[in-house]
C-alpha atoms as a PDB file:
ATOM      1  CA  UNK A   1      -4.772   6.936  68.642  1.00  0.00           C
ATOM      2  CA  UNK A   2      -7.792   4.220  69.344  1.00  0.00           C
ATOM      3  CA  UNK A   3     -10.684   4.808  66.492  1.00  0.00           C
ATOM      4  CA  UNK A   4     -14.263   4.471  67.494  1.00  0.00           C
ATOM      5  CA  UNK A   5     -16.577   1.870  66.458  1.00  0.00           C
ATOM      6  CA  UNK A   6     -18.054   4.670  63.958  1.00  0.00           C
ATOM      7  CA  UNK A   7     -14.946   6.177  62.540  1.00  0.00           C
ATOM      8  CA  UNK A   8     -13.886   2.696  61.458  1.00  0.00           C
ATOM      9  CA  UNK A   9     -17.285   2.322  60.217  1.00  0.00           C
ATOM     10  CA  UNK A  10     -16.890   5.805  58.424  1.00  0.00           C
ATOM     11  CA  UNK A  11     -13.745   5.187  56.943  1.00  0.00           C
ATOM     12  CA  UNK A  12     -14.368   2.087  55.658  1.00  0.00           C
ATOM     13  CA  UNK A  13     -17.627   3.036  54.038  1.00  0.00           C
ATOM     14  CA  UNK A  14     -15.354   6.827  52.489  1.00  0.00           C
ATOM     15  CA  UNK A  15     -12.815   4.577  50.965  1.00  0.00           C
ATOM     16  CA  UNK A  16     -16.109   3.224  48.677  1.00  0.00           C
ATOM     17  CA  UNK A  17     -15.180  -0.540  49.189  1.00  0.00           C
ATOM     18  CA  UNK A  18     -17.734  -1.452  51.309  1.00  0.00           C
ATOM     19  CA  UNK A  19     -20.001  -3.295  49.214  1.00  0.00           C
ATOM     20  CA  UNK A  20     -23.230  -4.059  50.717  1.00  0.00           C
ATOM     21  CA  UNK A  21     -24.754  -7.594  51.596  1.00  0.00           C
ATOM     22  CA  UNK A  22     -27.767  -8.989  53.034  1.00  0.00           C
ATOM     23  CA  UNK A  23     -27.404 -12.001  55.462  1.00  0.00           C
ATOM     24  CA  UNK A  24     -27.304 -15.220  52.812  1.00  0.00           C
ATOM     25  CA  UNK A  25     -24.709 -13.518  51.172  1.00  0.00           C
ATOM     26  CA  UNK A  26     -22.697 -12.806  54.482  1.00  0.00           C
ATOM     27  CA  UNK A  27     -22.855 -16.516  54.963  1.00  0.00           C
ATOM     28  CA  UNK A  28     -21.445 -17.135  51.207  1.00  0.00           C
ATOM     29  CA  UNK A  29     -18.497 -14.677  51.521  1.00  0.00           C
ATOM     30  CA  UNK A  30     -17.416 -16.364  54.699  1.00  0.00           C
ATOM     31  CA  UNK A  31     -18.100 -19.544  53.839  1.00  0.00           C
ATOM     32  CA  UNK A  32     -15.463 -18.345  50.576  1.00  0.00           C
ATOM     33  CA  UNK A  33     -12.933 -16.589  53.271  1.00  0.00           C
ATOM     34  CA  UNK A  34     -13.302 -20.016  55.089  1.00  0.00           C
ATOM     35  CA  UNK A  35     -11.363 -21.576  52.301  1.00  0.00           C
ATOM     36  CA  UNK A  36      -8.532 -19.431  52.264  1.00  0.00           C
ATOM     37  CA  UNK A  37      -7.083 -21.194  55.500  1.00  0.00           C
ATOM     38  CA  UNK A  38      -4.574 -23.168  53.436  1.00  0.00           C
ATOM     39  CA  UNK A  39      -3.635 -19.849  52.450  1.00  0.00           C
ATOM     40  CA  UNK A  40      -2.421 -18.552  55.432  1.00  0.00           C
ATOM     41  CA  UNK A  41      -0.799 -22.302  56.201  1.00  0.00           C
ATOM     42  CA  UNK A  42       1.428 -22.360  53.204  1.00  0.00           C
ATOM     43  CA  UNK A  43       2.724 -19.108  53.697  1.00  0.00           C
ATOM     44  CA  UNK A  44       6.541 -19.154  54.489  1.00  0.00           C
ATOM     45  CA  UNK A  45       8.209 -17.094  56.605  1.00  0.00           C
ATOM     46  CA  UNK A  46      11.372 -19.368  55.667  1.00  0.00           C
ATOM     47  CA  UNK A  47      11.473 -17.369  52.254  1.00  0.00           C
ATOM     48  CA  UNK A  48      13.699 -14.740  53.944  1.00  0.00           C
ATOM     49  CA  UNK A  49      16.566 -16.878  54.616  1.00  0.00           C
ATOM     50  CA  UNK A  50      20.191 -15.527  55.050  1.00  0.00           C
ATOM     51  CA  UNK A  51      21.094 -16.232  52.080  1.00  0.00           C
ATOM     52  CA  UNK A  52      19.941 -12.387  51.669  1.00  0.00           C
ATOM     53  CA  UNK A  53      22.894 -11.711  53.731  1.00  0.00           C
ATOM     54  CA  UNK A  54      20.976  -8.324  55.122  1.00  0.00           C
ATOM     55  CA  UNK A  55      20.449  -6.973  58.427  1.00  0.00           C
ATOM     56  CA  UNK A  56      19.415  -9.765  61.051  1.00  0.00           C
ATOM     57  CA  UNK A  57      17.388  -7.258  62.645  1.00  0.00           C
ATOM     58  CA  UNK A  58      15.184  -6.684  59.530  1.00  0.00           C
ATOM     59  CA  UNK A  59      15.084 -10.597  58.715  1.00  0.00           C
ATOM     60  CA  UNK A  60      13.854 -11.070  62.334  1.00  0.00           C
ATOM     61  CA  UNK A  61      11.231  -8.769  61.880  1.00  0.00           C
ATOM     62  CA  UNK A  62      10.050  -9.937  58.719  1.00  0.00           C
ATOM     63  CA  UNK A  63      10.196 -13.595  60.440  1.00  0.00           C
ATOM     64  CA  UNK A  64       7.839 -12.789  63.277  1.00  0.00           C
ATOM     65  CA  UNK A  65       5.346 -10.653  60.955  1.00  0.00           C
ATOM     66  CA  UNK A  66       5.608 -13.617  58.258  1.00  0.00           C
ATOM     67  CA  UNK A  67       4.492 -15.848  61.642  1.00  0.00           C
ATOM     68  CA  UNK A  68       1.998 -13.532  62.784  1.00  0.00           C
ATOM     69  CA  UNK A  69      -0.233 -13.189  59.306  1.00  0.00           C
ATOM     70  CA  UNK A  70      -0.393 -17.322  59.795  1.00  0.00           C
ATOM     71  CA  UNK A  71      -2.622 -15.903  62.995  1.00  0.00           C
ATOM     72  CA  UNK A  72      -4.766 -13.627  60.927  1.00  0.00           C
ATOM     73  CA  UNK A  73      -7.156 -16.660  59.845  1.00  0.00           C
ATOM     74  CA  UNK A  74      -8.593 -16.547  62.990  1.00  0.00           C
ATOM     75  CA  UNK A  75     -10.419 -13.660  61.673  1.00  0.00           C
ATOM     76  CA  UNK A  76     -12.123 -15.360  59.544  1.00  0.00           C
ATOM     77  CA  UNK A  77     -13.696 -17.720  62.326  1.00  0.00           C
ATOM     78  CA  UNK A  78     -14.714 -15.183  64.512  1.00  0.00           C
ATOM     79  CA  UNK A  79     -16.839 -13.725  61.258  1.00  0.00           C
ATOM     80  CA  UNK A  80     -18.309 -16.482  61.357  1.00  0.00           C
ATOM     81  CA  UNK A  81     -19.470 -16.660  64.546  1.00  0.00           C
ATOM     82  CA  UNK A  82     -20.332 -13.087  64.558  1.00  0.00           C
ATOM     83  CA  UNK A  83     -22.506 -14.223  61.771  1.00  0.00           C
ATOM     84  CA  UNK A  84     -24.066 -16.689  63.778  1.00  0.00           C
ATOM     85  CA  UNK A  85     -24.931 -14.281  66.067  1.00  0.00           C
ATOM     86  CA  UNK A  86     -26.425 -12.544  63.864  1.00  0.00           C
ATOM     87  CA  UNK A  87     -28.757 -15.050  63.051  1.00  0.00           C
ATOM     88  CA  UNK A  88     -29.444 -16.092  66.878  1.00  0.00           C
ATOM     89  CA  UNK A  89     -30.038 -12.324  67.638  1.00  0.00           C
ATOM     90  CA  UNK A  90     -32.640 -12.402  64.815  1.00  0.00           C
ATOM     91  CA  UNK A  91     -34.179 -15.380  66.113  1.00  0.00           C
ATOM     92  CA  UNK A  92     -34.271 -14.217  69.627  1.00  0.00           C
ATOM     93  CA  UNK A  93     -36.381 -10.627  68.562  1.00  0.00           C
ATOM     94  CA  UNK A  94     -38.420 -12.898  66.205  1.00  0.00           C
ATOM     95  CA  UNK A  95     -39.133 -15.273  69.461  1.00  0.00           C
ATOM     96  CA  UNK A  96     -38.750 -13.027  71.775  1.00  0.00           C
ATOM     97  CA  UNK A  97     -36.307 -14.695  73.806  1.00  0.00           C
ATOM     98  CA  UNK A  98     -34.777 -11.849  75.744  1.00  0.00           C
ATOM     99  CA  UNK A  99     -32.587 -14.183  77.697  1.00  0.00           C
ATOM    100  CA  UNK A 100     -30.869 -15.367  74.606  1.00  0.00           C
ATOM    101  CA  UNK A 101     -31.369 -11.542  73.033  1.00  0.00           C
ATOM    102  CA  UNK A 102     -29.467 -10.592  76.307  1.00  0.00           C
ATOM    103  CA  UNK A 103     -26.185 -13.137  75.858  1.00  0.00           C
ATOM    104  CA  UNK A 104     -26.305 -12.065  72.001  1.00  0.00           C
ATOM    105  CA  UNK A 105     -25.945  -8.521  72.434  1.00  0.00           C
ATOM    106  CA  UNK A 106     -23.088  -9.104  74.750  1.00  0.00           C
ATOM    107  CA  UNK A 107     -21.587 -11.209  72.083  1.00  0.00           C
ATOM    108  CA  UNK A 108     -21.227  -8.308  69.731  1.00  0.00           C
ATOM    109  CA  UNK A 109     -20.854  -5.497  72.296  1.00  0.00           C
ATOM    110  CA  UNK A 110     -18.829  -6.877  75.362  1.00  0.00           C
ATOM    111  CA  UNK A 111     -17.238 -10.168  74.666  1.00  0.00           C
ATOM    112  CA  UNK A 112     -13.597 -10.125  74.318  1.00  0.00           C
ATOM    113  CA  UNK A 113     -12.780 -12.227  71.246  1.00  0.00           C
ATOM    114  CA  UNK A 114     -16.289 -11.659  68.870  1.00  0.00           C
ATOM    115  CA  UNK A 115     -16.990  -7.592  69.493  1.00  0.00           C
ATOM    116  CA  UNK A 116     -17.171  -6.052  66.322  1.00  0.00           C
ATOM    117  CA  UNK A 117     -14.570  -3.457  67.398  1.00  0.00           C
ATOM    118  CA  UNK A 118     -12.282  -6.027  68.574  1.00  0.00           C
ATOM    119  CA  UNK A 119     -12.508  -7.719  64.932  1.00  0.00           C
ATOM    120  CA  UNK A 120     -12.017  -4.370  63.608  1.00  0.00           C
ATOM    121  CA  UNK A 121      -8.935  -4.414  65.431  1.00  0.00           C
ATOM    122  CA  UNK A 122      -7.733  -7.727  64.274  1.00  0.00           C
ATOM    123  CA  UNK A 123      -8.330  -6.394  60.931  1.00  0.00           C
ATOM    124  CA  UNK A 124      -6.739  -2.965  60.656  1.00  0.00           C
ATOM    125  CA  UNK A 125      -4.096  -4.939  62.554  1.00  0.00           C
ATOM    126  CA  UNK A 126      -4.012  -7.393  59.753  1.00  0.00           C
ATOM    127  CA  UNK A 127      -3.289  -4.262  57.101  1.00  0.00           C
ATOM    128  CA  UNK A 128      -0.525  -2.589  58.765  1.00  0.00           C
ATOM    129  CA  UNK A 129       1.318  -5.709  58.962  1.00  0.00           C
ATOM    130  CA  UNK A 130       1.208  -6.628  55.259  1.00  0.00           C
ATOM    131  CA  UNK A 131       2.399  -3.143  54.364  1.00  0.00           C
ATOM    132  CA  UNK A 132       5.123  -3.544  57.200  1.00  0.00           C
ATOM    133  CA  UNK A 133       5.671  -5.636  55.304  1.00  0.00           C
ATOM    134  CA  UNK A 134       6.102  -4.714  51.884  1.00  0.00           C
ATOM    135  CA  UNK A 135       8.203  -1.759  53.452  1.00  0.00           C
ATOM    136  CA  UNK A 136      10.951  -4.306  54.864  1.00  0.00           C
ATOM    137  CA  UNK A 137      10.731  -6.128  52.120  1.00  0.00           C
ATOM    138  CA  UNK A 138      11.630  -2.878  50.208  1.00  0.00           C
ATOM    139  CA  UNK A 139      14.652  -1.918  52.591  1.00  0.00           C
ATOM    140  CA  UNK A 140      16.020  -5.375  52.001  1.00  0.00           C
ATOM    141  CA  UNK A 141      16.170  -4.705  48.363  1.00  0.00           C
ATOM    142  CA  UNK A 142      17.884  -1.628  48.496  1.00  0.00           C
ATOM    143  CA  UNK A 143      20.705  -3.387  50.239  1.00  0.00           C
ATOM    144  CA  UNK A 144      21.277  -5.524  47.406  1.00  0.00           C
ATOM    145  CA  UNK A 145      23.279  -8.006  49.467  1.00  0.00           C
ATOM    146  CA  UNK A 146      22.032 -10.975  47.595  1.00  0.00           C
ATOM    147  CA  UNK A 147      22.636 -12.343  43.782  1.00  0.00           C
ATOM    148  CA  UNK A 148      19.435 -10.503  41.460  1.00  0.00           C
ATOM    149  CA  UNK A 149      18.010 -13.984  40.553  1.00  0.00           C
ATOM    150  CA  UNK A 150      17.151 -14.557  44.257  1.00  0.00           C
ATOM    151  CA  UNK A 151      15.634 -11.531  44.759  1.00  0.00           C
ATOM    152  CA  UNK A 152      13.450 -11.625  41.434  1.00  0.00           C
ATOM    153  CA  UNK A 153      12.494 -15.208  43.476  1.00  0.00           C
ATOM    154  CA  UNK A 154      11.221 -14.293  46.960  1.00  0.00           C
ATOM    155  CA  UNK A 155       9.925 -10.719  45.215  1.00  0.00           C
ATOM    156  CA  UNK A 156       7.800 -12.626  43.015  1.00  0.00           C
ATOM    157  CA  UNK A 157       6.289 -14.753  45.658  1.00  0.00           C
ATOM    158  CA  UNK A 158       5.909 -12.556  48.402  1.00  0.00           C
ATOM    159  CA  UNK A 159       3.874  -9.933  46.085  1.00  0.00           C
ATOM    160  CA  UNK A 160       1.719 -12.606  44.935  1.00  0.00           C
ATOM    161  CA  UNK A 161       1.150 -13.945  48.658  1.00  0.00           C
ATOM    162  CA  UNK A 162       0.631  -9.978  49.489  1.00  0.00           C
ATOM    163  CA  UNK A 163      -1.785  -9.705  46.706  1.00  0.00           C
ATOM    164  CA  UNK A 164      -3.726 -12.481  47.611  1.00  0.00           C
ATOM    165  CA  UNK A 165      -3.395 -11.235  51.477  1.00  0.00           C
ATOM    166  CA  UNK A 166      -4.818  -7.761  50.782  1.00  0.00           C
ATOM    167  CA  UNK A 167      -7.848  -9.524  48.701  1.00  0.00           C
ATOM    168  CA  UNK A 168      -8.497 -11.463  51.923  1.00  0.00           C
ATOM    169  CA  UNK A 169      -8.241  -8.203  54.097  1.00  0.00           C
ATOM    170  CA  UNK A 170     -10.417  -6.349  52.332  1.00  0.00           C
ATOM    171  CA  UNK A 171     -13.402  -8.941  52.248  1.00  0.00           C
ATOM    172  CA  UNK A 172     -12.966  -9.185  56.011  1.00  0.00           C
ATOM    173  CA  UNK A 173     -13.395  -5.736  56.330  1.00  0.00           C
ATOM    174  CA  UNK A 174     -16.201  -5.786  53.804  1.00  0.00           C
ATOM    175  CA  UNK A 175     -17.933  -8.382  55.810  1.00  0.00           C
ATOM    176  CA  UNK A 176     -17.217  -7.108  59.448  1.00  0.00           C
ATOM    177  CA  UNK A 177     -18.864  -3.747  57.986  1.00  0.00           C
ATOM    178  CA  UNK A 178     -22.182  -5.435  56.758  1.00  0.00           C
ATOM    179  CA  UNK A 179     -22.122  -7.950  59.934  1.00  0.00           C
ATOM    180  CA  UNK A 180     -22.319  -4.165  61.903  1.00  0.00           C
ATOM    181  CA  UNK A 181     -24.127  -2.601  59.270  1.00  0.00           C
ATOM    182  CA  UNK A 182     -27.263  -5.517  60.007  1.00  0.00           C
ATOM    183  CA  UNK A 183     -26.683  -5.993  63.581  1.00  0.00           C
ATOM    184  CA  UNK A 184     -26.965  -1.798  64.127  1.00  0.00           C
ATOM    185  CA  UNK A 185     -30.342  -2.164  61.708  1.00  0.00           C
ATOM    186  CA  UNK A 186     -31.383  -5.284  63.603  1.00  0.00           C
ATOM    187  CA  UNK A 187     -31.279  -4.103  67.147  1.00  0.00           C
ATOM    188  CA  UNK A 188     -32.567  -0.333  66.252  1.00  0.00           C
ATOM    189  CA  UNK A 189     -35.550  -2.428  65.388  1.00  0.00           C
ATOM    190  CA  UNK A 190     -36.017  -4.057  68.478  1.00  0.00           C
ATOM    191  CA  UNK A 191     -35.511  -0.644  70.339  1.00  0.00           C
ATOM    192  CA  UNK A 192     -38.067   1.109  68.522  1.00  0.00           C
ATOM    193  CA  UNK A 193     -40.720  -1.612  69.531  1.00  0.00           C
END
């Protein structure tokens, strides 16, 4: 089922995370999520080697999911250039540019990698694969098919690199709410005039 712009709005804001932030401190939270990037670089897939001796299906899975959070930094630069365009579409009502009001607006609404629905995509996107996860990660551990010491091993360091993952989620989502939050303010603004 594809959410709305507004129920992913409303369900971020009922889950009570959604902290609110004016534009300077939009800038410093990216500018924070920004240094994460090594983050998502050191993360290793390779962790789930066969020396778990479990179902190749499973470790395949976990491979290309391992692979495809490595991608989910990307969210973090088109944040920042929705943030950008929030500043050019404040600039452009301020000088009342409506050529440049016109290209920003399509920016947020239309274009196909910066939309805000499209980076509310990426993001709920992000979340379901870190708790796909954790739930392979927790059928691979049932089978027990490896000694306990290398499980206590890749279980310590993927629920630290989860951890850390979720942390990063959640202040994407934070910021992709307040990036709507002022760009919904901002252009109701301009409409009223």
């Amino acid at each position: 089922m594809k959410k709305s712009l507004d129920d992913c709005i409303t369900e971020i804001k009922k889950s009570g995370q959604a902290k609110k932030l004016d534009f300077p401190e939009i800038k410093k939270e990216i500018d924070e999520l920004m240094e994460t990037e090594s983050q998502f670089r050191s993360f290793s897939p390779g962790l789930f080697q066969e020396e778990l001796r479990a179902n190749a299906d499973t470790l395949v899975r976990m491979r290309l999911l391992c692979s495809q959070l490595k991608e989910r930094s990307e969210i973090n630069e088109k944040l920042e250039s929705l943030a950008y365009y929030l500043g050019q579409l404040r600039y452009s009502i301020f000088s009342k540019d409506n050529e440049s009001l016109k290209r920003v607006l399509r920016k947020f609404l239309a274009d196909k990698h910066t939309n805000i629905r499209s980076i509310l995509a990426d993001i709920q996107a992000f979340k379901r694969e870190l708790e796909e996860i954790r739930g392979l990660f927790e059928k691979l551990s049932h089978e027990k098919s490896a000694p306990l010491d290398v499980w206590i091993s890749h279980a310590s360091y993927l629920e630290s690199q989860m951890k850390l993952f979720s942390e990063i989620q959640e202040r994407q989502k934070n910021i992709a709410l307040n990036i709507g939050r002022l760009f919904v303010r901002t252009a109701k603004k301009q409409l009223k005039k």
